[in-house]
Protein backbone atom coordinates (compact mmCIF):
# COMPACT_ATOMS: atom_id res chain seq x y z
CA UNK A 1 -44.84 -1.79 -21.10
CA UNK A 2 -41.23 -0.96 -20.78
CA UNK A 3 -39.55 0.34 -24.03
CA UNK A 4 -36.12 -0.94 -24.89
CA UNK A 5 -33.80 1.29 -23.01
CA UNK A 6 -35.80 0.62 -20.31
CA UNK A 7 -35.34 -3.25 -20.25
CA UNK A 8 -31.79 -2.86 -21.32
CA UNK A 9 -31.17 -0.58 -17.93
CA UNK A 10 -33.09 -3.36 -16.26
CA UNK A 11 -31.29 -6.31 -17.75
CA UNK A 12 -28.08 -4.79 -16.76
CA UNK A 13 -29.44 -4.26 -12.93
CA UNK A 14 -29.91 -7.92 -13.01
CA UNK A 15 -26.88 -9.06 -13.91
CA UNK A 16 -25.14 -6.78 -11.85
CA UNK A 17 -27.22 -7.99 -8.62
CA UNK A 18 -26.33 -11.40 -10.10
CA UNK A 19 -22.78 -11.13 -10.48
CA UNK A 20 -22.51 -9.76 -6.85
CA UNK A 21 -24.22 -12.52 -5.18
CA UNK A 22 -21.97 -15.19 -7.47
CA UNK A 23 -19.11 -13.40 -6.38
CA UNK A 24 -19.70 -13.39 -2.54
CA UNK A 25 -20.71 -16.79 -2.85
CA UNK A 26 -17.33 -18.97 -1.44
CA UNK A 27 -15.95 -20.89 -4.24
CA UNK A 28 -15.45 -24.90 -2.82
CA UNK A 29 -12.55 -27.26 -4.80
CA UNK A 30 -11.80 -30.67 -5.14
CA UNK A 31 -9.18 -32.18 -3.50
CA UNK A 32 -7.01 -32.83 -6.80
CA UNK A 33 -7.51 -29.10 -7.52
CA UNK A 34 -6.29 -27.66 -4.09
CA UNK A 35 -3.02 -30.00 -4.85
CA UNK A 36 -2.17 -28.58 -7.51
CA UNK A 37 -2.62 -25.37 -6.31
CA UNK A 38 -0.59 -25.93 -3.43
CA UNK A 39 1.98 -28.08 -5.19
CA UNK A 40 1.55 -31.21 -2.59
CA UNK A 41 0.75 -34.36 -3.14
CA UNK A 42 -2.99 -35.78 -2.53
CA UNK A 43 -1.60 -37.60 0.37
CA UNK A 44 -0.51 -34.63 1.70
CA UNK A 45 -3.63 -33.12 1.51
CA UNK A 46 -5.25 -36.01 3.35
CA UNK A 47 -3.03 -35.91 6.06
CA UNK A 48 -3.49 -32.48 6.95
CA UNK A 49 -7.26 -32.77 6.85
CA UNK A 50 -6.85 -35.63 9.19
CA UNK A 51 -5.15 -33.29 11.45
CA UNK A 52 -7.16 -30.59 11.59
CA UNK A 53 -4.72 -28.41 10.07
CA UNK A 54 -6.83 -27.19 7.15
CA UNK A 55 -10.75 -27.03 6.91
CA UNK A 56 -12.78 -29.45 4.76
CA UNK A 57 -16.23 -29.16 3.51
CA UNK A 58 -17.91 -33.04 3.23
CA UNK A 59 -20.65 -33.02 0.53
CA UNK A 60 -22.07 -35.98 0.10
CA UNK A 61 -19.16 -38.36 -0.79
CA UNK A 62 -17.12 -35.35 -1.77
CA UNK A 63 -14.61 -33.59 0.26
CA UNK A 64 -14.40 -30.24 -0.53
CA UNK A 65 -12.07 -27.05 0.20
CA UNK A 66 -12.36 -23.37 0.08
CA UNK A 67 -9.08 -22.46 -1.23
CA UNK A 68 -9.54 -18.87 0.77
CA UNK A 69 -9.79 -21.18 4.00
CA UNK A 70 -7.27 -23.37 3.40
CA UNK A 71 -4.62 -20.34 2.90
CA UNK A 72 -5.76 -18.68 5.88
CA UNK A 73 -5.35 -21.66 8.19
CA UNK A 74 -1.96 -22.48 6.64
CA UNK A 75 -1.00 -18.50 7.32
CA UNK A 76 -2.24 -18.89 10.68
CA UNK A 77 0.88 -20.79 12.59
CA UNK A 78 3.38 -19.10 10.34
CA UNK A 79 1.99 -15.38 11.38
CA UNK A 80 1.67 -16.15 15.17
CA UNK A 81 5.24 -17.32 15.31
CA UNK A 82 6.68 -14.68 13.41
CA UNK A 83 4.82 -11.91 16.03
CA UNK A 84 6.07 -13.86 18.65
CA UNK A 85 9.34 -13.40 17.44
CA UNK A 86 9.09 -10.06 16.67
CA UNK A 87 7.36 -9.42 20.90
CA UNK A 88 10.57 -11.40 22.38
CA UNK A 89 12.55 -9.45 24.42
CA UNK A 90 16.07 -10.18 23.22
């Protein structure tokens, strides 16, 4: 039998190992939510699904986003055409 500082060290292990795997677990939002975030309209958002320009997840009937994904494929064109800028021989 384990005496109380003993489960208190344990309980803390656990939600430590707990918290960690929450945490590296990607986060998915709704459609409405990544709007808002990204101050466009839910048209918007639809439009650049349907063109591949930012990733959705379908669950079920849901479409959902991982805001970290969506940023980085937005970043994406913006980044390669400022570095080509920046290589061009002037």
């Amino acid at each position: 039998m384990l005496a109380p500082a003993e489960l208190n060290e344990l309980a803390e292990k656990i939600a430590d190992i707990v918290a960690q795997r929450m945490a590296a677990q990607p986060t998915l939002i709704t459609k409405v939510q990544l709007a808002k975030r990204l101050s466009l309209s839910l048209a918007t958002i639809d439009r650049l699904v349907a063109r591949g320009e930012i990733p959705a997840v379908r669950v079920g009937a849901r479409v959902l986003f991982s805001p970290t994904a969506v940023l980085k494929s937005l970043q994406s064109p913006a980044e390669e055409a400022s570095s080509a800028q920046a290589i061009k021989p002037g």
